[in-house]
N, C-alpha and C. Protein backbone atom coordinates (compact mmCIF):
# COMPACT_ATOMS: atom_id res chain seq x y z
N UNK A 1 0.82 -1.19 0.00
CA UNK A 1 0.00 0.00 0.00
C UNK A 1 0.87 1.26 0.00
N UNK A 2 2.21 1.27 1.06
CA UNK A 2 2.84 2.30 0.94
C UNK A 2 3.32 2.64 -0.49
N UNK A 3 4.14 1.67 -1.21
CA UNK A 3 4.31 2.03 -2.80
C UNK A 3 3.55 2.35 -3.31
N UNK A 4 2.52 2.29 -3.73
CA UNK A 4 0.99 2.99 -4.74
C UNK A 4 1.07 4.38 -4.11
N UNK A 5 1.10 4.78 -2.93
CA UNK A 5 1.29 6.04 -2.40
C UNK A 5 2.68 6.61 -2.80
N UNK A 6 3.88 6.27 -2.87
CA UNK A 6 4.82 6.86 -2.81
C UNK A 6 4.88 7.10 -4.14
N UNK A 7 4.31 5.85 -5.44
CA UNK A 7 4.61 5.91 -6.53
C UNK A 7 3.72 7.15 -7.40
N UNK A 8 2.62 7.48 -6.49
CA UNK A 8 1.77 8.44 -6.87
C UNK A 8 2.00 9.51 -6.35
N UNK A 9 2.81 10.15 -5.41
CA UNK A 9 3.52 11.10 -5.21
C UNK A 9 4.60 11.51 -6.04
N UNK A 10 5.75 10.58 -6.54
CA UNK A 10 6.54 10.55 -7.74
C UNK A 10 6.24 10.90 -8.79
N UNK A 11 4.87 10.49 -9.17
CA UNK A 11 4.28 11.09 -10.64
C UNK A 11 3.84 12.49 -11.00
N UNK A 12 3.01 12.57 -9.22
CA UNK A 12 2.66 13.57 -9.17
C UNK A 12 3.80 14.83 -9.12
N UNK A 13 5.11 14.28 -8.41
CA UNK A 13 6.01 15.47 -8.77
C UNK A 13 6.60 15.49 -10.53
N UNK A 14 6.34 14.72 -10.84
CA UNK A 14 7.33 14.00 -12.10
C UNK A 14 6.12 15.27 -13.21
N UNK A 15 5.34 15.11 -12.53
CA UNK A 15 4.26 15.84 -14.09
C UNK A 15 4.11 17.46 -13.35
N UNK A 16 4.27 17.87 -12.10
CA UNK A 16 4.50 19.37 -11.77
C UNK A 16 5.72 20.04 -12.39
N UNK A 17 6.87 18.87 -12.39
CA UNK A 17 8.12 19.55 -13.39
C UNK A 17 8.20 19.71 -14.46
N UNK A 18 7.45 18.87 -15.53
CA UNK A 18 6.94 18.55 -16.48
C UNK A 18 6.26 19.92 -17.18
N UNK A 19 5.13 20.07 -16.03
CA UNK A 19 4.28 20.99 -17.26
C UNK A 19 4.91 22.33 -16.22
N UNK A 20 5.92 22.46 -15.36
CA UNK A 20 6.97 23.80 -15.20
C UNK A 20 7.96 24.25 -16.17
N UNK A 21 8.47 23.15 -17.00
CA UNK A 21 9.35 23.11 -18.30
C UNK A 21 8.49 23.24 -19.59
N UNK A 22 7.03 23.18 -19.77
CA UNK A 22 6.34 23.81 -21.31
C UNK A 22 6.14 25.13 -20.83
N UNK A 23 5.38 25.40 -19.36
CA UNK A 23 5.28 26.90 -19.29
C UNK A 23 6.63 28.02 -19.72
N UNK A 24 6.20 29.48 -19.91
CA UNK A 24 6.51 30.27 -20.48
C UNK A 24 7.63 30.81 -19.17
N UNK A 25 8.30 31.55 -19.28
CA UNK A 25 9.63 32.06 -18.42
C UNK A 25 8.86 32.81 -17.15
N UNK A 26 7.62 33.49 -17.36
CA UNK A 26 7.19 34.71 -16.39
C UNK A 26 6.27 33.65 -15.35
N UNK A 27 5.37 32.64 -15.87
CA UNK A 27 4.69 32.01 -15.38
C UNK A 27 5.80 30.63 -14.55
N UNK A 28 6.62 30.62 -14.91
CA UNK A 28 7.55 29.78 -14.47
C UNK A 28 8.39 30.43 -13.31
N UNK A 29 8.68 31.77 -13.18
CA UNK A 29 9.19 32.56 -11.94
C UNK A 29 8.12 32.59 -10.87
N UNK A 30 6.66 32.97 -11.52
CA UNK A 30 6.05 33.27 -10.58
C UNK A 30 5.38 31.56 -9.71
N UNK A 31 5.15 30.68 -10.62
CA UNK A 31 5.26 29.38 -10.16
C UNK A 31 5.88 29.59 -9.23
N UNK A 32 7.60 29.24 -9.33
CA UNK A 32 8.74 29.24 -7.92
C UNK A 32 8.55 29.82 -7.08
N UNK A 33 7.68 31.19 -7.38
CA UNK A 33 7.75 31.97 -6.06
C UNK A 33 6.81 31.69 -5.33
N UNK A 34 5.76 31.06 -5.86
CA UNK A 34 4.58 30.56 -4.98
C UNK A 34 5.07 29.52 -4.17
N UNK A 35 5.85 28.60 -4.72
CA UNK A 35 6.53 27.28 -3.88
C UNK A 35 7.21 27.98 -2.81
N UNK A 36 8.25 28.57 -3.25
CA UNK A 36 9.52 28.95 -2.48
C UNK A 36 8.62 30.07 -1.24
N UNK A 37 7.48 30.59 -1.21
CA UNK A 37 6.53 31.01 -0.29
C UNK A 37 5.86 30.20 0.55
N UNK A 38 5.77 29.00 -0.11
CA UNK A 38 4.75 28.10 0.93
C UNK A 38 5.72 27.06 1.52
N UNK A 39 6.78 27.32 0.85
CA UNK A 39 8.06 26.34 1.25
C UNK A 39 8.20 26.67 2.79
N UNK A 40 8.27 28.22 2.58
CA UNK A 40 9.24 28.95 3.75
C UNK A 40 7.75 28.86 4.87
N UNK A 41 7.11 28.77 4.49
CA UNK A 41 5.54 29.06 5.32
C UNK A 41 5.62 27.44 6.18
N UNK A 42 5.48 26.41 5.41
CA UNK A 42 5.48 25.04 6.01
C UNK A 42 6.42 25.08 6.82
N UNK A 43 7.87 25.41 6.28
CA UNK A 43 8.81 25.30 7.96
C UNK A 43 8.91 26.24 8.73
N UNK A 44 8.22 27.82 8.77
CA UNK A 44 7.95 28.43 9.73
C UNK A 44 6.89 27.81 10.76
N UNK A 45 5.68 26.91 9.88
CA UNK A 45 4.99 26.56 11.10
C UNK A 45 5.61 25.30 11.43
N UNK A 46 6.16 24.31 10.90
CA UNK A 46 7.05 23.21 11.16
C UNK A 46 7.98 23.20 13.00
N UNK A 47 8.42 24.71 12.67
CA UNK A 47 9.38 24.91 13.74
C UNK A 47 8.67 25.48 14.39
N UNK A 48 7.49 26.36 14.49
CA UNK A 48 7.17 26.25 15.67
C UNK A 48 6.61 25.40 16.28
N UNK A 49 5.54 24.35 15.65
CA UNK A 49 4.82 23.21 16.73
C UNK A 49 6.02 22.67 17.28
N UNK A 50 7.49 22.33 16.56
CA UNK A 50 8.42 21.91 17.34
C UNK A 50 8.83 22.51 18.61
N UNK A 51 8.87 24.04 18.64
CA UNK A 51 9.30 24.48 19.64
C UNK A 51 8.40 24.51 20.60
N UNK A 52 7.31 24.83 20.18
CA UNK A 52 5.42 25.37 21.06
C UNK A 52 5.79 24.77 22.53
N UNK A 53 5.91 23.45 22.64
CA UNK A 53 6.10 22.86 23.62
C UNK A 53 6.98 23.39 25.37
N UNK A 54 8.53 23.52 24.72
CA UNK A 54 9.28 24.03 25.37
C UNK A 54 9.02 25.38 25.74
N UNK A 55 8.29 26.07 24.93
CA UNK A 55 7.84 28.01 24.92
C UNK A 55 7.02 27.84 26.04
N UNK A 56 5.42 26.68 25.41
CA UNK A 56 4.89 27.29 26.92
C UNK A 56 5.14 26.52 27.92
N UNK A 57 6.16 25.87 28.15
CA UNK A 57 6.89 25.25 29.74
C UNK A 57 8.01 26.05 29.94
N UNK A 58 8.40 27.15 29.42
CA UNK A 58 9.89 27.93 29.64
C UNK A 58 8.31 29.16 30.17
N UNK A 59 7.21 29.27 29.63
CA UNK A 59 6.67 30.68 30.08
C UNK A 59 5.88 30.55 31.35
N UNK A 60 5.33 29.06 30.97
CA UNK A 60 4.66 28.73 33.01
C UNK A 60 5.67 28.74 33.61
N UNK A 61 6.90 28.11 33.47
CA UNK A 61 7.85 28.22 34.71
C UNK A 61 8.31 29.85 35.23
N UNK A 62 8.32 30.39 34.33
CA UNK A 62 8.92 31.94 34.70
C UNK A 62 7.68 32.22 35.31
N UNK A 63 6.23 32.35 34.86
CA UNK A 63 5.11 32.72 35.42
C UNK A 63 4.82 32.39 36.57
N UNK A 64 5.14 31.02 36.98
CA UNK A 64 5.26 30.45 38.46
C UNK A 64 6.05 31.20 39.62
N UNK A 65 7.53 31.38 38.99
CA UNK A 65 8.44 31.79 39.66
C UNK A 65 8.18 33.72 39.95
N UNK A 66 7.43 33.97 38.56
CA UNK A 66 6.80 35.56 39.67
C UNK A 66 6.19 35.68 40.66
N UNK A 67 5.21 34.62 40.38
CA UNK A 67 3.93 34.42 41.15
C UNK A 67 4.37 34.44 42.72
N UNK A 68 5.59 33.43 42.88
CA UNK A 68 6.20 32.98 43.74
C UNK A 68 6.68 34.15 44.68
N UNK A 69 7.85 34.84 43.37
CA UNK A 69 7.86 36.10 44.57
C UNK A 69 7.07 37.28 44.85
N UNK A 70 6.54 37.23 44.03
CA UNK A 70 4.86 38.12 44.24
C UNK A 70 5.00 37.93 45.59
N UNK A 71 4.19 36.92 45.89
CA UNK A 71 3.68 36.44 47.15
C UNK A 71 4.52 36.66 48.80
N UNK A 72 5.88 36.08 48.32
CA UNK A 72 6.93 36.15 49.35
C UNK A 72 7.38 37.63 49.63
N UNK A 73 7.12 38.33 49.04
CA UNK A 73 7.86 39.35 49.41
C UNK A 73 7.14 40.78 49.51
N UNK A 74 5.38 40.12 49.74
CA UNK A 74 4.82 41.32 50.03
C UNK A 74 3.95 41.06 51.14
N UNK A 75 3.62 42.07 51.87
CA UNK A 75 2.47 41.79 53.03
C UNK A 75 1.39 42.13 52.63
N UNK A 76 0.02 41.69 53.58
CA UNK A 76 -1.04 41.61 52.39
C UNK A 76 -1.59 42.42 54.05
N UNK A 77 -2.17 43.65 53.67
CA UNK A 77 -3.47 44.03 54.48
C UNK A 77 -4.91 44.01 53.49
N UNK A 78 -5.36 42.87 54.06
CA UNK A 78 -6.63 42.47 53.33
C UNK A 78 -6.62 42.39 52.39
N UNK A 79 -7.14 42.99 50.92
CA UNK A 79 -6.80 42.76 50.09
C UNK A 79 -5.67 43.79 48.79
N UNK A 80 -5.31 44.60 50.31
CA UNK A 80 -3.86 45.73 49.62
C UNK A 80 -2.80 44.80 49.88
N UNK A 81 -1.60 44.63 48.71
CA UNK A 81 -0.32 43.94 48.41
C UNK A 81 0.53 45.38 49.01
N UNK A 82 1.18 45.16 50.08
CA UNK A 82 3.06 46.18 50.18
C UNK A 82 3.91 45.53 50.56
N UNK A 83 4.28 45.78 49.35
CA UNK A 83 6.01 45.18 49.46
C UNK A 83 6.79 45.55 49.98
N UNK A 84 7.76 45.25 50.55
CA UNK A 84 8.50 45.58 51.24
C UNK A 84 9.62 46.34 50.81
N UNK A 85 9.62 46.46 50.07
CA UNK A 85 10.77 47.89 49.36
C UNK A 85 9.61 49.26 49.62
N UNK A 86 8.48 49.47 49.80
CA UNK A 86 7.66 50.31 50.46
C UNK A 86 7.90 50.80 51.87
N UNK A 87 8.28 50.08 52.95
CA UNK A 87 8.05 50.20 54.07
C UNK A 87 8.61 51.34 54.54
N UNK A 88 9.62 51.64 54.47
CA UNK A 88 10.58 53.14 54.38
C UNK A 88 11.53 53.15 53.61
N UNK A 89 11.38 54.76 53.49
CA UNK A 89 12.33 54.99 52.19
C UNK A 89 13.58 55.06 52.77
N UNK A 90 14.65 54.74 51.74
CA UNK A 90 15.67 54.82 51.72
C UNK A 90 16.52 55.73 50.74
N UNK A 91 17.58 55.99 51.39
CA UNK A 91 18.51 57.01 51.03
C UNK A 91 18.70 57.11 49.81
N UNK A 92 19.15 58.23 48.40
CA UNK A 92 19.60 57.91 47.40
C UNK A 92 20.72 57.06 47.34
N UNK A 93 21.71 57.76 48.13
CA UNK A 93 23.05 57.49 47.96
C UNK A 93 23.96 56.59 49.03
């Protein structure tokens, strides 16, 4: 079954080159450029589902780790957050 598929993919490229070599020079640039567009399009999205993964586990972890010191490093009166770089000011210099 896989050969009938592969062999019909073969043809199918075998006759896109085919009738790219009767077309005319202008229709034949702009052909390429349509490929060489969807070329670059398939492995832009290619690489990202590859990456997608690691992005959003590199962005929950940082998101966690705000969250984290959010929390630690402010006092909560009811539902006002002060942090503790608030409490008194300090000197410029």
């Amino acid at each position: 079954m896989i050969e009938i598929w592969l062999a019909g993919a073969v043809l199918a490229v075998c006759v896109v080159l085919l009738v790219r070599l009767v077309v005319g020079d202008v229709r034949r640039h702009r052909f390429d450029a349509f490929v060489a567009r969807r070329w670059q399009a398939l492995r832009t999205r290619l690489r990202e589902g590859w990456q997608w993964r690691g992005v959003r586990r590199r962005a929950a972890r940082e998101a966690d780790e705000a969250i984290r010191r959010a929390r630690h490093k402010a006092k909560r009166d009811g539902n006002v957050i002060r942090p503790e770089q608030f409490e008194s000011p300090k000197k410029p210099h």
